[in-house]
C-alpha atoms as a PDB file:
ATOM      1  CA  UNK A   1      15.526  25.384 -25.355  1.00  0.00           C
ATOM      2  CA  UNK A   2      15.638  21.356 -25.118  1.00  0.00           C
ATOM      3  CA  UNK A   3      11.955  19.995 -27.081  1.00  0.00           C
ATOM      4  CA  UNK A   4      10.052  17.363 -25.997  1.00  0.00           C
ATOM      5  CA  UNK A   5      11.077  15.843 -29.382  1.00  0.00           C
ATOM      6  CA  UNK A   6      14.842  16.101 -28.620  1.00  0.00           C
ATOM      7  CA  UNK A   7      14.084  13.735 -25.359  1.00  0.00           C
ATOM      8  CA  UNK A   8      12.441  11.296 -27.592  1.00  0.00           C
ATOM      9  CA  UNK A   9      15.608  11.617 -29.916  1.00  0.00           C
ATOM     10  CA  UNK A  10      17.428  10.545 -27.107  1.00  0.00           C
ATOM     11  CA  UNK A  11      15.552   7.318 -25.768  1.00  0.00           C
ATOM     12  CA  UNK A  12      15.194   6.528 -29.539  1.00  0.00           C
ATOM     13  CA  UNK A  13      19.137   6.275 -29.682  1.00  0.00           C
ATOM     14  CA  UNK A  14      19.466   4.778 -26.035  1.00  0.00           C
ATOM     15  CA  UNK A  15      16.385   2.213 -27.019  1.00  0.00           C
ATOM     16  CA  UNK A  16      16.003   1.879 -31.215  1.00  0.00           C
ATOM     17  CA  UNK A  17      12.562   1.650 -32.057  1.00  0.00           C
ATOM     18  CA  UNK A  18      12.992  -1.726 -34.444  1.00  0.00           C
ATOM     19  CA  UNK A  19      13.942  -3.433 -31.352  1.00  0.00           C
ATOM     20  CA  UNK A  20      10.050  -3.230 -30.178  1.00  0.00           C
ATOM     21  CA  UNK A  21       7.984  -6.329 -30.427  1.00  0.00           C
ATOM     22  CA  UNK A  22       5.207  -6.262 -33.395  1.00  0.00           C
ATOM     23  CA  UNK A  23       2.967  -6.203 -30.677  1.00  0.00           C
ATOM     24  CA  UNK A  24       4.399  -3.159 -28.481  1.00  0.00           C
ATOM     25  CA  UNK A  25       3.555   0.040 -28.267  1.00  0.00           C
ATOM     26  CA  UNK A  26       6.225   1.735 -27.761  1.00  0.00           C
ATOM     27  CA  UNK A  27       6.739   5.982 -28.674  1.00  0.00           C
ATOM     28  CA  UNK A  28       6.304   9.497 -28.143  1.00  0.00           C
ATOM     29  CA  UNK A  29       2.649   8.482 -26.554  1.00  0.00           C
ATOM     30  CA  UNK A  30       1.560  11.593 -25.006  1.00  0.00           C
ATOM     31  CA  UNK A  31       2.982  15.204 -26.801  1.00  0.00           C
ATOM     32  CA  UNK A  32       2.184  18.444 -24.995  1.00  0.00           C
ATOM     33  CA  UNK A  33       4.659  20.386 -26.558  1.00  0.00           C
ATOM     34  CA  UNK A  34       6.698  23.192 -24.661  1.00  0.00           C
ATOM     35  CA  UNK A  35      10.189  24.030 -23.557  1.00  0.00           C
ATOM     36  CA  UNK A  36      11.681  20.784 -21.172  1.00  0.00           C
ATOM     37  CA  UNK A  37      13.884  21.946 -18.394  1.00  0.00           C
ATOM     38  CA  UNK A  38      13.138  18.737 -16.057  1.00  0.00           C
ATOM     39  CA  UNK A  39      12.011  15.080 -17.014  1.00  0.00           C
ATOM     40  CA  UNK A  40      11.011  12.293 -14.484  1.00  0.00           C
ATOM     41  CA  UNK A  41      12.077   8.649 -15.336  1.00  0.00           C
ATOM     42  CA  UNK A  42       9.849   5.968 -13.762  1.00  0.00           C
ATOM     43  CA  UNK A  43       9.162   2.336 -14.850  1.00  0.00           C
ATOM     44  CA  UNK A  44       5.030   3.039 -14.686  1.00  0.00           C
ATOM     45  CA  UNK A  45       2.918   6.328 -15.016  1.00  0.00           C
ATOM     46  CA  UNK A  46       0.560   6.064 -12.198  1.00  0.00           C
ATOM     47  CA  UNK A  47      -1.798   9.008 -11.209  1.00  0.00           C
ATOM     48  CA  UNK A  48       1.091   9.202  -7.886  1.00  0.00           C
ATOM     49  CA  UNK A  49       3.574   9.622 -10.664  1.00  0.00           C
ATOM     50  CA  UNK A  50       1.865  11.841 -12.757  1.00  0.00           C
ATOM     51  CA  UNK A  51       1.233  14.211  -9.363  1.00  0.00           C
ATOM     52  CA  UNK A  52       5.000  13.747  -8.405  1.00  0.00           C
ATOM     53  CA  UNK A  53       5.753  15.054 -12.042  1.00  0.00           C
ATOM     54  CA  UNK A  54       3.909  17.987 -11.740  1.00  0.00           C
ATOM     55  CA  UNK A  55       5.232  18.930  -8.103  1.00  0.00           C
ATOM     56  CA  UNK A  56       8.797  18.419  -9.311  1.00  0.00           C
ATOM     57  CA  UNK A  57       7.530  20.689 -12.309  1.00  0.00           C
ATOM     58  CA  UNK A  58       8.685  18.005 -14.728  1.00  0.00           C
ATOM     59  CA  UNK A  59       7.069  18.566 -18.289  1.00  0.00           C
ATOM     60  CA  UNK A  60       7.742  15.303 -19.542  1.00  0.00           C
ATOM     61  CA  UNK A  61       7.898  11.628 -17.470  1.00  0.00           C
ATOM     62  CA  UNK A  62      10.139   9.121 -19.656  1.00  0.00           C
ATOM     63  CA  UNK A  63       8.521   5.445 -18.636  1.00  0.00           C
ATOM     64  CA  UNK A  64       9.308   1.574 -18.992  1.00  0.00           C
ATOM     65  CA  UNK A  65       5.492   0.480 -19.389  1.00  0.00           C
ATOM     66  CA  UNK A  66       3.427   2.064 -22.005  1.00  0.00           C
ATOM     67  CA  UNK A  67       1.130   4.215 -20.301  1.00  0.00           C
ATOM     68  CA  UNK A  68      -1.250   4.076 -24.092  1.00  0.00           C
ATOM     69  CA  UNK A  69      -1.489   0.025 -24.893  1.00  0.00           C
ATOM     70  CA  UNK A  70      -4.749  -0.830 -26.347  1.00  0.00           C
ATOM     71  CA  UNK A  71      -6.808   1.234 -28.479  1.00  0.00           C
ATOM     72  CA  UNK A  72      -8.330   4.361 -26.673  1.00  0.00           C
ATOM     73  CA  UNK A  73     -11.776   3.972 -27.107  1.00  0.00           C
ATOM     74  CA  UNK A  74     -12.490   6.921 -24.398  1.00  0.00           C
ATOM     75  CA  UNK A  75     -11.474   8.975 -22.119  1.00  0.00           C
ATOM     76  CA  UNK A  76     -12.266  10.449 -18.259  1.00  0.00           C
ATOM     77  CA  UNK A  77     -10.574  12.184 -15.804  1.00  0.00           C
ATOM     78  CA  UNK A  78     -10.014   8.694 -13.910  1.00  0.00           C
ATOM     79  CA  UNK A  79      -7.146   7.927 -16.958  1.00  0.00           C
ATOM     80  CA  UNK A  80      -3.916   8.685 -16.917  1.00  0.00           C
ATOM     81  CA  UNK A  81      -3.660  10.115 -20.854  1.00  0.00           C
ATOM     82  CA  UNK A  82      -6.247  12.730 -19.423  1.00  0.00           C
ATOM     83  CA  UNK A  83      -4.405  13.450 -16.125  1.00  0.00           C
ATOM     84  CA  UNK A  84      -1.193  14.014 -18.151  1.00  0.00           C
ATOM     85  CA  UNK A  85      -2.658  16.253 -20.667  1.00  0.00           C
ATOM     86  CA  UNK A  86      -4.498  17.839 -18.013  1.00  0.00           C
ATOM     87  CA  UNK A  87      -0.879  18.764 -16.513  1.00  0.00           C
ATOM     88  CA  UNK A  88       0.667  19.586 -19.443  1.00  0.00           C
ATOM     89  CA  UNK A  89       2.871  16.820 -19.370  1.00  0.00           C
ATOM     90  CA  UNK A  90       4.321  14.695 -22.098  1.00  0.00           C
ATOM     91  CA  UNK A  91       5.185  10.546 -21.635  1.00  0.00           C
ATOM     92  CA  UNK A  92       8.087   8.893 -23.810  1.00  0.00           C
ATOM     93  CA  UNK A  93       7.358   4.946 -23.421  1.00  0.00           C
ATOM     94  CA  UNK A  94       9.963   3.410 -24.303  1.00  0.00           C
ATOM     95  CA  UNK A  95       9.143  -0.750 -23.499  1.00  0.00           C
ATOM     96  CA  UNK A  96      10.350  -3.940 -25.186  1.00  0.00           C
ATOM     97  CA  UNK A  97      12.879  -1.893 -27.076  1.00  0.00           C
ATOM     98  CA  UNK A  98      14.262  -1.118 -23.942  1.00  0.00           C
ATOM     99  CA  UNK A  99      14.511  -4.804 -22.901  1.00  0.00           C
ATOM    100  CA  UNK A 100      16.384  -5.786 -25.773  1.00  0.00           C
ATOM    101  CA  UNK A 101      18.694  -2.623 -26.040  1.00  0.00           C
ATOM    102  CA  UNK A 102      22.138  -2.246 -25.314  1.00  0.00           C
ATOM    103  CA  UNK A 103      22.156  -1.187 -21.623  1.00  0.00           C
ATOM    104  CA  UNK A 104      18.667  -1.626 -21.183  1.00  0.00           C
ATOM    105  CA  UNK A 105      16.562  -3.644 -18.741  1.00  0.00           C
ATOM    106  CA  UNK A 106      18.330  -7.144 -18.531  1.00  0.00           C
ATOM    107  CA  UNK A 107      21.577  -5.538 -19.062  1.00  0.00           C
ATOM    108  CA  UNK A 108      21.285  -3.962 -15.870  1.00  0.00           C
ATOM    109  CA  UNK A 109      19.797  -7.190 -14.722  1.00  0.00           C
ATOM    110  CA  UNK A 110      22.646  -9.010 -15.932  1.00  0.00           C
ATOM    111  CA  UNK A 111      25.207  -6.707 -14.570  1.00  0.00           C
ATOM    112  CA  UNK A 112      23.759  -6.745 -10.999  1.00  0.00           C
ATOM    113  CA  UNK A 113      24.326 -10.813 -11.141  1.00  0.00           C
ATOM    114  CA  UNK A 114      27.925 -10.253 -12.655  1.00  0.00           C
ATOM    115  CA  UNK A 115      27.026 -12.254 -15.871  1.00  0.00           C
ATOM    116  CA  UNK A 116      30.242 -12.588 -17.732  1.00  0.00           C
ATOM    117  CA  UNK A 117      30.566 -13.367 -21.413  1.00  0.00           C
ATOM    118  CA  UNK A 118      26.910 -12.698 -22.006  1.00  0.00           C
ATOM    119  CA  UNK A 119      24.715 -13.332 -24.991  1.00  0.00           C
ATOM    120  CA  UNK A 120      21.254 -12.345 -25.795  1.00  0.00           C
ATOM    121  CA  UNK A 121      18.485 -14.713 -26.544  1.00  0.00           C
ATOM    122  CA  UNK A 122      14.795 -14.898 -26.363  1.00  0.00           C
ATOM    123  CA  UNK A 123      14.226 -12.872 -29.656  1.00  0.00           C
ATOM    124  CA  UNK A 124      16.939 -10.139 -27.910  1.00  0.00           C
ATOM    125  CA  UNK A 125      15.211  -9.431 -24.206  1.00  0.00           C
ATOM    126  CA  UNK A 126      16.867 -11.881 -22.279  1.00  0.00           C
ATOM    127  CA  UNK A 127      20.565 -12.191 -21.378  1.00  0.00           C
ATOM    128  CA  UNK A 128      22.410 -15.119 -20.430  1.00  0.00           C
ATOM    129  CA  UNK A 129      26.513 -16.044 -19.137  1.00  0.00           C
ATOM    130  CA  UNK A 130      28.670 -17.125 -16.588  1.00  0.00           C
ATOM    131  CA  UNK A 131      28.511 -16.382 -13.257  1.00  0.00           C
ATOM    132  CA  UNK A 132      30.434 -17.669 -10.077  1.00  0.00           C
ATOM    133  CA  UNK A 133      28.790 -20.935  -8.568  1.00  0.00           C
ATOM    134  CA  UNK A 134      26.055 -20.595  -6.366  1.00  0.00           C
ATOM    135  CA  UNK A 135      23.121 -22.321  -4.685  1.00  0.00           C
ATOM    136  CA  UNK A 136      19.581 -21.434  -5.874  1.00  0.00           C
ATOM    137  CA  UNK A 137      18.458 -20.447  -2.443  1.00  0.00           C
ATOM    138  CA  UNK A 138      21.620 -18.040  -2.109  1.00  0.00           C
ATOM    139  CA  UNK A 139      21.287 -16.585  -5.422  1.00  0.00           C
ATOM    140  CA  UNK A 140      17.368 -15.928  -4.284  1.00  0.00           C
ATOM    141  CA  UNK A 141      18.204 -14.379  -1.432  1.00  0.00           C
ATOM    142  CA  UNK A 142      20.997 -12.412  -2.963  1.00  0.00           C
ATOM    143  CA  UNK A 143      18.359 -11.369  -5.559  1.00  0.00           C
ATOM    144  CA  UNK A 144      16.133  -9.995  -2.890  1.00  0.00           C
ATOM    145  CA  UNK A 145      18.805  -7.901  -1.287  1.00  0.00           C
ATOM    146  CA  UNK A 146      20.341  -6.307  -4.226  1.00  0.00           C
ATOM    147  CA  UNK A 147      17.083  -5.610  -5.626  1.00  0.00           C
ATOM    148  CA  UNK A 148      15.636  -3.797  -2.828  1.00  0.00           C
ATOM    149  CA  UNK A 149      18.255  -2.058  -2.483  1.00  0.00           C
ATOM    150  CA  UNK A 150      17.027  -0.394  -5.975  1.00  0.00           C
ATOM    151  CA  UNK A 151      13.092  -0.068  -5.431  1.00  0.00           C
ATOM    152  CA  UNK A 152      11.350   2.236  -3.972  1.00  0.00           C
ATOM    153  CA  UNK A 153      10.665   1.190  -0.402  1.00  0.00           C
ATOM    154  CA  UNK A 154       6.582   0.091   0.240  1.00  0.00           C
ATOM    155  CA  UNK A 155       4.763   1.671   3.085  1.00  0.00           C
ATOM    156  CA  UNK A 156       4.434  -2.150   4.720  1.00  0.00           C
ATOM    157  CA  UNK A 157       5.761  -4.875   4.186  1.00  0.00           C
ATOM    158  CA  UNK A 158       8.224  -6.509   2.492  1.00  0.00           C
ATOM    159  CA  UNK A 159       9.998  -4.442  -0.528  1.00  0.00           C
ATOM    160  CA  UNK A 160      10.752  -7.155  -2.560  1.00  0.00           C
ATOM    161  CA  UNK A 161       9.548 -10.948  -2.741  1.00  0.00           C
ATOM    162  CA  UNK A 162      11.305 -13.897  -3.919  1.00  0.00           C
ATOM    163  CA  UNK A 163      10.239 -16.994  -4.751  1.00  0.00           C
ATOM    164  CA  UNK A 164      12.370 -20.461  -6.369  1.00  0.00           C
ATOM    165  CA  UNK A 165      11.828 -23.514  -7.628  1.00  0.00           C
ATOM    166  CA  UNK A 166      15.690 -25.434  -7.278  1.00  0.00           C
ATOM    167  CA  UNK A 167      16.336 -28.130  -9.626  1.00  0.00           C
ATOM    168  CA  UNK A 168      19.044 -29.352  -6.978  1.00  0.00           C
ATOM    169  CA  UNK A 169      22.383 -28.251  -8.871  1.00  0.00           C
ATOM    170  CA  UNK A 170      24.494 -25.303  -8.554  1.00  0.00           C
ATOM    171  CA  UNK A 171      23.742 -22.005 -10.771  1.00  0.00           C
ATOM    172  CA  UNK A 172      26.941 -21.849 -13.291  1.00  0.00           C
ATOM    173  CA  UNK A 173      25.512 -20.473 -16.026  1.00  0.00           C
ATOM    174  CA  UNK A 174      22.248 -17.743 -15.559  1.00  0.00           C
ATOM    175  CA  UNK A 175      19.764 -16.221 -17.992  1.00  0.00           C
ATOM    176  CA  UNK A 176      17.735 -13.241 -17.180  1.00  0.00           C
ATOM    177  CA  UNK A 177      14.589 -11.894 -18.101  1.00  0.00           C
ATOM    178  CA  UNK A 178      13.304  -9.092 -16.642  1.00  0.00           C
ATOM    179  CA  UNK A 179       9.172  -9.143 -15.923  1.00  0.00           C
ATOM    180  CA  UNK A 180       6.563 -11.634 -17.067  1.00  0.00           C
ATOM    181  CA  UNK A 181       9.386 -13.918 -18.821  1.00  0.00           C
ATOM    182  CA  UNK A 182       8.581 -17.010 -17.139  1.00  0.00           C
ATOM    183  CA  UNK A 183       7.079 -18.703 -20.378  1.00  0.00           C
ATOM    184  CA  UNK A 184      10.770 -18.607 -21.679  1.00  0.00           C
ATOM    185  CA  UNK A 185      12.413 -20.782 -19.414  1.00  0.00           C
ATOM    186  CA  UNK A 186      12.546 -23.558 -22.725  1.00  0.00           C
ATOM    187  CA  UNK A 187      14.549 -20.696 -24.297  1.00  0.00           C
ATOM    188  CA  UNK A 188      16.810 -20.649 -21.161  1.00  0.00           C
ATOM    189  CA  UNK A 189      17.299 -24.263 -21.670  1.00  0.00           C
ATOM    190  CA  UNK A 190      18.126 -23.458 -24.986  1.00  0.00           C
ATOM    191  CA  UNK A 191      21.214 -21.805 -23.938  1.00  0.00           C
ATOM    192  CA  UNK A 192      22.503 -24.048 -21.279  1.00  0.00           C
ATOM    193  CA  UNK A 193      21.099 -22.048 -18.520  1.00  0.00           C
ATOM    194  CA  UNK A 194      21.464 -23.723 -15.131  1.00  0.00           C
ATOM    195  CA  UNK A 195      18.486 -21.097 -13.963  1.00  0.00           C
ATOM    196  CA  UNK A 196      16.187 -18.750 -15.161  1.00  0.00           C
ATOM    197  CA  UNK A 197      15.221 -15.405 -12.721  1.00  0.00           C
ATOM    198  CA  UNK A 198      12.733 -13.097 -13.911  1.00  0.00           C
ATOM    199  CA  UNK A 199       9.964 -11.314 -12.750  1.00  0.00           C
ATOM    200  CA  UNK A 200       7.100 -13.632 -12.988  1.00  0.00           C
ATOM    201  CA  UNK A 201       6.465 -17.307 -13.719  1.00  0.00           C
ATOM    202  CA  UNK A 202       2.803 -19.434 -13.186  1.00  0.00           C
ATOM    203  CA  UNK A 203       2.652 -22.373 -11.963  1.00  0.00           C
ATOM    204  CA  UNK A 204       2.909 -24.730 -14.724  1.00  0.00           C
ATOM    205  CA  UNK A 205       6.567 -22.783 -15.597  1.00  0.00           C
ATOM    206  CA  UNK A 206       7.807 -23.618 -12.232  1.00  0.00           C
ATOM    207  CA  UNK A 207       6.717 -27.384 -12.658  1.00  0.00           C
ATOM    208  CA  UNK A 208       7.778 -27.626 -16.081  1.00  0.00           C
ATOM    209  CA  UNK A 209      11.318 -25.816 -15.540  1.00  0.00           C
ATOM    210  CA  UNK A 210      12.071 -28.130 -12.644  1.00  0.00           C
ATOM    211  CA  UNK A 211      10.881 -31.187 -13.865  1.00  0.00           C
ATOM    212  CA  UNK A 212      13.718 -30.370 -17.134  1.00  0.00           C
ATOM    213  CA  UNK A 213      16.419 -29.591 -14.510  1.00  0.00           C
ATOM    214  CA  UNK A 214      16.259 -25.449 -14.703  1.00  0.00           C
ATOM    215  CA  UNK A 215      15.881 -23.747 -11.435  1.00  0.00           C
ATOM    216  CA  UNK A 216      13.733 -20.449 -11.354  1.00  0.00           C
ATOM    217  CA  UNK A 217      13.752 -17.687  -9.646  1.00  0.00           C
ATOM    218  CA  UNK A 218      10.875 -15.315  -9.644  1.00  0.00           C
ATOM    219  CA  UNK A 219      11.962 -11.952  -8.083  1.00  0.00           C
ATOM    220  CA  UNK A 220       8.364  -9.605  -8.889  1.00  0.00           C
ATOM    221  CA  UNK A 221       8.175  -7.727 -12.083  1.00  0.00           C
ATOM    222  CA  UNK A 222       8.518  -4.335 -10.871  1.00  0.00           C
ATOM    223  CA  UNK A 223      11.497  -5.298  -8.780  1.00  0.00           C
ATOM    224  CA  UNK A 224      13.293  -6.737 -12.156  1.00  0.00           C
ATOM    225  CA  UNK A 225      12.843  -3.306 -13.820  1.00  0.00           C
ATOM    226  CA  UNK A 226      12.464  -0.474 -11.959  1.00  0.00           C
ATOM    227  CA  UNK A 227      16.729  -1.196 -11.427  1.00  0.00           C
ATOM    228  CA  UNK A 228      16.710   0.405 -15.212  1.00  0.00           C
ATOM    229  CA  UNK A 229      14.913   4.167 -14.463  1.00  0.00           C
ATOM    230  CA  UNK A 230      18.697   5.148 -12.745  1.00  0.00           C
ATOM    231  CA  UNK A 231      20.681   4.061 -16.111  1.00  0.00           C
ATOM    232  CA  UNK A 232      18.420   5.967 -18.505  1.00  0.00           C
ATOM    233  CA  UNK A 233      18.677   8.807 -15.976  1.00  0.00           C
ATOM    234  CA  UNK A 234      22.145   8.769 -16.431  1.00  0.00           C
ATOM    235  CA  UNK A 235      22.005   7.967 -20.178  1.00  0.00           C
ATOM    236  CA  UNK A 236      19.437  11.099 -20.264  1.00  0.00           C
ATOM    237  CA  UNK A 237      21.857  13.484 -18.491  1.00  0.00           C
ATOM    238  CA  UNK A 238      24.977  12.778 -20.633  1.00  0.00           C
ATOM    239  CA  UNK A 239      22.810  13.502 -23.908  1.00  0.00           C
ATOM    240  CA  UNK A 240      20.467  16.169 -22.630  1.00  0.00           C
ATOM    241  CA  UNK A 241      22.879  18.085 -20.186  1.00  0.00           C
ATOM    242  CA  UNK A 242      21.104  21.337 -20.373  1.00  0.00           C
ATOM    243  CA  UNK A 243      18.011  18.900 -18.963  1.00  0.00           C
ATOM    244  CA  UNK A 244      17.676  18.304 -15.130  1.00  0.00           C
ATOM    245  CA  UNK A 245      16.878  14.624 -14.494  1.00  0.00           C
ATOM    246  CA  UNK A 246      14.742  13.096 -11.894  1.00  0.00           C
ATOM    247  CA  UNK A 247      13.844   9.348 -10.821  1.00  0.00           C
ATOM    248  CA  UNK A 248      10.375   9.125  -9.335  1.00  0.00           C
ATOM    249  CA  UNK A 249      10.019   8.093  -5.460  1.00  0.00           C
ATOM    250  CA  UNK A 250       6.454   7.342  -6.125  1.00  0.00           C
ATOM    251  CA  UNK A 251       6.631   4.592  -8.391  1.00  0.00           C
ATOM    252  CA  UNK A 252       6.035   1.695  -6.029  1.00  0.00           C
ATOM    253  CA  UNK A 253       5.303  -2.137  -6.466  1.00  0.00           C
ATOM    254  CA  UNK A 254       1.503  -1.777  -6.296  1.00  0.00           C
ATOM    255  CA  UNK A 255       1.571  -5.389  -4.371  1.00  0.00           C
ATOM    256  CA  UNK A 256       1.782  -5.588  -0.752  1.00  0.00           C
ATOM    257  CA  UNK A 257       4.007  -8.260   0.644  1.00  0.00           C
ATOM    258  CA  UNK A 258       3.364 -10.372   3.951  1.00  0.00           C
END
């Protein structure tokens, strides 16, 4: 009989703990005990998710985006701790750690871009290498395509949207961060990164990037990680063989695009 604690095991080998930020909260976050037969991986436990889980009789949901952050201060049948006790299901959140790990997040990022010769930087979440030349506007449209291809499909609308700010040269050398990572783009710069895509950037990033000659690309944080719930899927089912493994089709980009 697999344990809920041999899944976390698992995700703790796949994505170490002491990777987490000091800020994170990353962990075994909801424990309901019992024998696991199926687990769902998703990138957010939404009450859609936590419903799919319980159709697909999955007793645990393994998740990106820590469905406990702040302090719980109470709780109503409107949350999504209650709804998963309620089911009798158990959430591994596994978060930064999982950006910075080996085969994590921007690995898969990187990977989908071809990055060659990559490094890490941005205290470990972000990766950054050569790729083959190409314009900003191609590598944003490139971005949408491949990562739609990899979300879950919206009811309307657009699956994924890109948007770019081109500094005017052609992309050599791209760093990746996957989600809110537009605040790093002076990191990017750092490491002689011709453009920075991520998930999300303001206003002031896109200014500031450009003016410093750094293109950016921001391609919609759930479209920059929900690429990763397939590779811990797989990750799952080589430890955990005895364990069917599902990816949630309800886990959707909870913007609607024009």
């Amino acid at each position: 009989m697999t344990t809920v604690q041999q899944v976390y095991e698992g995700m703790q080998r796949l994505a170490p703990p002491e990777l987490a930020e000091h800020w994170d909260n990353p962990g075994l976050l909801v424990d309901c005990g019992g024998a696991v037969r199926r687990v769902l991986v998703t990138l957010d436990i939404t009450p859609e998710v936590v419903a799919e889980a319980a159709a697909k009789q999955c007793t645990v949901i393994v998740a990106h985006h820590p469905v406990i952050f702040d302090p719980l201060k109470r709780l109503c049948p409107a949350d999504v701790p209650y709804q998963l006790v309620q089911a009798g299901i158990s959430a591994i959140c596994m978060h930064t750690n999982l950006d910075a790990a080996e085969g994590g997040v921007n690995d898969v990022l990187a990977d989908l871009f071809g990055i060659r010769q990559r490094t890490a930087f941005a205290d470990g979440c972000g990766r950054v290498g050569e790729i083959d030349p190409i314009t900003v506007p191609e590598l944003a449209a490139l971005a949408q395509r491949k990562l739609a291809a990899l979300c879950n499909a919206p009811d309307t609308g657009a699956a994924v949207q890109v948007k770019f700010a081109d500094a005017g040269k052609p992309v050599h050398r791209l760093a990746v961060i996957s989600g809110a990572g537009g605040s790093l783009f002076a990191e990017a710069i750092a490491e002689g990164a011709d453009c920075l895509l991520t998930g999300e950037a303001n206003h002031h990033h896109a200014l500031d990037a450009k003016r410093l000659g750094l293109s950016l690309i921001a391609a919609g944080h759930y479209a920059t990680e929900f690429p990763v719930t397939a590779a811990v899927a797989a990750a799952l089912r080589t430890a955990l063989p005895e364990v069917e493994v599902l990816v949630s089709t309800e886990n959707r980009d909870p913007y609607t695009y024009l």
